[in-house]
Protein backbone atom coordinates (compact mmCIF):
# COMPACT_ATOMS: atom_id res chain seq x y z
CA UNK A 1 3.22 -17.06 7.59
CA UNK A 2 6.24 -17.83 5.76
CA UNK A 3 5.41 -18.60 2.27
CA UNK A 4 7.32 -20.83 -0.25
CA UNK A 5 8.48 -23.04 2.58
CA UNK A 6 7.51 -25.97 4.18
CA UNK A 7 5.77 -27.00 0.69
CA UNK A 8 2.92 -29.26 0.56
CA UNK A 9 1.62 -31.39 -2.58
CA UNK A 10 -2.00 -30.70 -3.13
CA UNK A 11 -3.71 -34.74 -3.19
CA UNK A 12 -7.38 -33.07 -4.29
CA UNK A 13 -6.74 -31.40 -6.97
CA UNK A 14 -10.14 -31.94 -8.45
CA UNK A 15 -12.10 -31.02 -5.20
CA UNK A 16 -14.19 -27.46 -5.51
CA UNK A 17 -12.59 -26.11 -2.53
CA UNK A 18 -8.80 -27.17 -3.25
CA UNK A 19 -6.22 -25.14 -1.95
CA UNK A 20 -4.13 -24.03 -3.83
CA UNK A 21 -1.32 -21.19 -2.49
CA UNK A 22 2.53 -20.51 -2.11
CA UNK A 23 2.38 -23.25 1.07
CA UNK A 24 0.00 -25.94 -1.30
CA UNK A 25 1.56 -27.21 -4.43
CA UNK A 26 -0.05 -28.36 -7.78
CA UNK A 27 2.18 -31.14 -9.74
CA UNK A 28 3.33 -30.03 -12.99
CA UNK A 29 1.22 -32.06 -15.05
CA UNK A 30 -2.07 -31.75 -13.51
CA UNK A 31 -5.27 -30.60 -15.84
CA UNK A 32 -8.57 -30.54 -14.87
CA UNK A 33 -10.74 -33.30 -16.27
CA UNK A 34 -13.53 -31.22 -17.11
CA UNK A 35 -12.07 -27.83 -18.88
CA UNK A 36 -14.99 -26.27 -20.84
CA UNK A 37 -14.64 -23.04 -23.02
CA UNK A 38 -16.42 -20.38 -21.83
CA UNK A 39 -19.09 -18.47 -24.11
CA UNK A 40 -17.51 -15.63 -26.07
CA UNK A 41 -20.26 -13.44 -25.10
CA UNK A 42 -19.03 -13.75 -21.74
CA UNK A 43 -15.29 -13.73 -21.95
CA UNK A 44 -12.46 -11.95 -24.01
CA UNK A 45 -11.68 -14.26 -26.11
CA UNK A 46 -11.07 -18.42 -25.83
CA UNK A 47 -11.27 -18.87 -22.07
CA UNK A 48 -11.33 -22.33 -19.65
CA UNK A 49 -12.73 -23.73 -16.74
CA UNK A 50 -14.76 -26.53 -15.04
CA UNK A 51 -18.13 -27.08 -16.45
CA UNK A 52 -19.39 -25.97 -13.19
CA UNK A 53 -17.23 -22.29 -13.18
CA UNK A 54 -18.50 -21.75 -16.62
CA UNK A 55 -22.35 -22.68 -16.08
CA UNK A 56 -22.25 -20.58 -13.11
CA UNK A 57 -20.13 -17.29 -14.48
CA UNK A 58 -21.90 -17.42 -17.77
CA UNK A 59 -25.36 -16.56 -14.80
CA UNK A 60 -23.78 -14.27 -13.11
CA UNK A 61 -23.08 -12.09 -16.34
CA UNK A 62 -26.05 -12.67 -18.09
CA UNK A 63 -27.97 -11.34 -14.75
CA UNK A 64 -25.45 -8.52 -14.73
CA UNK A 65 -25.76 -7.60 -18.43
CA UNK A 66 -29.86 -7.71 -18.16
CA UNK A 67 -29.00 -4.52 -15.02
CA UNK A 68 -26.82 -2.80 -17.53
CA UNK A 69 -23.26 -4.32 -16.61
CA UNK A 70 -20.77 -6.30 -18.49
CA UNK A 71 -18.57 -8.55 -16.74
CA UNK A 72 -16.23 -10.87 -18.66
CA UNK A 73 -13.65 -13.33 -18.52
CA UNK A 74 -9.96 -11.45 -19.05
CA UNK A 75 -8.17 -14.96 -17.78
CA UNK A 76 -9.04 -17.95 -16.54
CA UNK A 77 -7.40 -21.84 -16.78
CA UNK A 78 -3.53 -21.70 -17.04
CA UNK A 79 -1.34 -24.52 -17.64
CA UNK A 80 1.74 -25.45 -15.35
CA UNK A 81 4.22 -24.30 -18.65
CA UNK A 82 2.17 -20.88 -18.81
CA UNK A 83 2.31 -19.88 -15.49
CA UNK A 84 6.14 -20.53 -15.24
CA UNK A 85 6.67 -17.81 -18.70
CA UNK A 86 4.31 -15.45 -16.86
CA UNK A 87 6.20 -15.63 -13.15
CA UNK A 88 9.44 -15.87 -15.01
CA UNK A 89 8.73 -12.73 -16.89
CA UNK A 90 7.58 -10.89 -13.91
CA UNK A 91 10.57 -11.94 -12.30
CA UNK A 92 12.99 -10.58 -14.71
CA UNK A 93 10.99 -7.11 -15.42
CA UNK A 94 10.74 -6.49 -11.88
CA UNK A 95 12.76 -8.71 -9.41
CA UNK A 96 11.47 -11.87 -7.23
CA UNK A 97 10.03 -9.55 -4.77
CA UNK A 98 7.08 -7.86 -7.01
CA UNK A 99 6.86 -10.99 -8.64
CA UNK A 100 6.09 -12.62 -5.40
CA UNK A 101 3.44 -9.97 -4.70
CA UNK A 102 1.88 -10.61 -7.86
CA UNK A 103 2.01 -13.49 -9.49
CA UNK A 104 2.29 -17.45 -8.28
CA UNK A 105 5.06 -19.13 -8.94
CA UNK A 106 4.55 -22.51 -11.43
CA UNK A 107 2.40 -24.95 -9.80
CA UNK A 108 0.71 -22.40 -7.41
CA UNK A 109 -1.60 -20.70 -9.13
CA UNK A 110 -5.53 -21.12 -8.76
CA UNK A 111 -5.75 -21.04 -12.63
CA UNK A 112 -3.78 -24.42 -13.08
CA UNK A 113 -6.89 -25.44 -11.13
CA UNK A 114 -9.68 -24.17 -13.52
CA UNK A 115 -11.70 -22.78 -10.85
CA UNK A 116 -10.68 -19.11 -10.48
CA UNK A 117 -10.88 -16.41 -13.05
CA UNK A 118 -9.68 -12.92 -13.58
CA UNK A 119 -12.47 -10.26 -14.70
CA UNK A 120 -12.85 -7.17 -16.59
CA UNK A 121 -15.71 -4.51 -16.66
CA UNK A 122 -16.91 -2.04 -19.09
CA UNK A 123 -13.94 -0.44 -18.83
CA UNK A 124 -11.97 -3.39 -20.40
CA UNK A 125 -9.14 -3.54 -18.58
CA UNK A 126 -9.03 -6.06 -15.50
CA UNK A 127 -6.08 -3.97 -14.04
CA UNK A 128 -8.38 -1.44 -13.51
CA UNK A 129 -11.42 -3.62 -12.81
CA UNK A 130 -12.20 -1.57 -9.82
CA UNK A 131 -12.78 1.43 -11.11
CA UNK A 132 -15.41 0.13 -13.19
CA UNK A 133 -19.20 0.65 -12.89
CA UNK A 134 -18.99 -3.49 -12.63
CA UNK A 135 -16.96 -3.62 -9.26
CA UNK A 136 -19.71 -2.98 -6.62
CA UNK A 137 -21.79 -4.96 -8.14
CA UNK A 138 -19.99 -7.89 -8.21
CA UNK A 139 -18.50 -7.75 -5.14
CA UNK A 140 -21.76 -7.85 -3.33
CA UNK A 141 -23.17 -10.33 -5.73
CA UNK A 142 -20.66 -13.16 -7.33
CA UNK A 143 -21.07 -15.35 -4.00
CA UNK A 144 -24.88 -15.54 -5.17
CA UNK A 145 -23.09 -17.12 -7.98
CA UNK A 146 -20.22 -19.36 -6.01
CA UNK A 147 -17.59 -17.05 -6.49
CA UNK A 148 -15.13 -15.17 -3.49
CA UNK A 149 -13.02 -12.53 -4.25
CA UNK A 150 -10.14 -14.45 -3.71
CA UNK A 151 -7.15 -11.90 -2.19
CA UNK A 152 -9.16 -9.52 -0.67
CA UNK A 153 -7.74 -5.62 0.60
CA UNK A 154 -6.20 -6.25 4.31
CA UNK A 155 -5.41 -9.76 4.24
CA UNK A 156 -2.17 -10.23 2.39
CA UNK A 157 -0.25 -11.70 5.12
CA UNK A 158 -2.82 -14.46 4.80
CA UNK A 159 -3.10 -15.09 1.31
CA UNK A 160 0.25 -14.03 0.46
CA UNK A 161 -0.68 -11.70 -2.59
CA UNK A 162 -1.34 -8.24 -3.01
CA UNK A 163 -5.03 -7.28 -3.28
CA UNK A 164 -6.52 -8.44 -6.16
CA UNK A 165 -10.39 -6.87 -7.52
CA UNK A 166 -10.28 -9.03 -10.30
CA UNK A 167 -9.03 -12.39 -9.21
CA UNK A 168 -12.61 -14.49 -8.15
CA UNK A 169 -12.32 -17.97 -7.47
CA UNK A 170 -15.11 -20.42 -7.46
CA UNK A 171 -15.97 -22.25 -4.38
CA UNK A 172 -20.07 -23.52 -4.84
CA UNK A 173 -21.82 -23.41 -1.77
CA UNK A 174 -19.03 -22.45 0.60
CA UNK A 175 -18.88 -19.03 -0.72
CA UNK A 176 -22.16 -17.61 1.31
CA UNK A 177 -20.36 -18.20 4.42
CA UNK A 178 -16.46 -17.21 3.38
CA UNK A 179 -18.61 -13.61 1.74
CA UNK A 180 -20.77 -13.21 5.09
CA UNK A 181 -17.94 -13.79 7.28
CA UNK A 182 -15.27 -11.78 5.62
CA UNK A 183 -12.87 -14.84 5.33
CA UNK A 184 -10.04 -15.85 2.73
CA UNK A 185 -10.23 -19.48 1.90
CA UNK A 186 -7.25 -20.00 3.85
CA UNK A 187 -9.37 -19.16 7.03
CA UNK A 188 -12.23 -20.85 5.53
CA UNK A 189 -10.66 -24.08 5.35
C-alpha cells in the first residue's frame, strides 16, 4: 500500500468504527462531541475520550485490578495542533522515516478521534507495556471490553505503523470478530 497518497477526507468522523490512517484524513478542526475525562483511578493523569471508550475502559480495569492487574490510561484524545508538535518533533529528532513508523502525521491519528488509547501496566511505562504482567491479559481480554489492539506484530504493511502493544482502539461490538479473526481494522472494514 502506498501510504500518504491518494488522501481521502474521513465524512464519519463520529462513527465507532471510523477509519482513520495515513490513506483516511481527519480535518483539522474536528473534536469529538462527546469527550469525557476518564477516572483518575484509571488513567495517568487528565485523560479523554467518548463517553462510550471511557464507560467501557474504566470495566475493563476495574475487572483487571479485582485479578491483581493495573491497566491505565498513558494517552488518549489528541487534538489536530498536538499531534502536529508530537510528529514534528519526531521528525526532527529522528528523520521522516522513523517518524513515519511511529507516529501519524496531523490529522491521522486515531486519538484526534477519541476512540483509541495508549496503555501502561504495573510497570508504568507504556513503551514497555509488553513486558508487563498486564500484557497477556489484556490482549486476550480488551475485545470483551470493545477494544482491538490496533497495529498488531506482522501486519505493518497494512496498517502502516510499527507494532504497537499499547495502542488499543475502541470499536464496540465489531471487536469479537476483528480479535477472533486476527484482522486489523483495515481488513475489517
Amino acid at each position: 500500500m502506498n501510504f500518504y497518497e491518494n488522501i481521502l477526507l474521513v465524512e464519519n468522523p463520529d462513527d465507532i468504527l471510523v477509519l482513520v490512517n495515513k490513506n483516511h484524513q481527519l480535518y483539522q478542526k474536528f473534536i469529538p462531541n462527546d469527550l469525557v475525562v476518564i477516572d483518575s483511578k484509571y488513567s495517568t493523569g487528565k485523560k479523554l475520550v467518548k463517553k462510550e471508550v471511557k464507560e467501557a475502559f474504566e470495566k475493563l480495569s476495574q475487572d483487571a485490578k479485582n485479578l491483581g492487574f493495573t491497566i491505565k490510561v498513558e494517552s488518549a484524545y489528541r487534538d489536530f495542533d498536538y499531534q502536529k508538535k508530537l510528529y514534528e518533533n519526531y521528525k526532527k529528532k529522528y528523520g521522516i522515516e522513523y517518524a513515519d513508523n511511529c507516529s501519524a502525521r496531523p490529522g491521522h491519528s486515531e486519538h484526534q478521534t477519541g476512540l483509541a488509547i495508549d496503555v501502561c501496566g504495573s510497570n508504568g511505562d507504556y513503551n514497555l507495556f509488553e513486558k508487563s504482567k498486564e500484557f497477556l491479559w489484556m490482549s486476550q481480554n480488551a475485545h470483551k471490553y470493545g477494544f482491538i489492539l490496533r497495529y498488531p506484530k506482522g501486519k505493518e504493511n497494512i496498517t502502516g505503523f510499527k507494532y504497537e502493544p499499547w495502542h488499543y482502539r475502541y470499536v464496540g461490538d465489531a471487536a469479537l470478530e476483528i480479535y477472533e479473526n486476527n484482522l486489523t481494522l483495515e481488513e475489517y472494514l
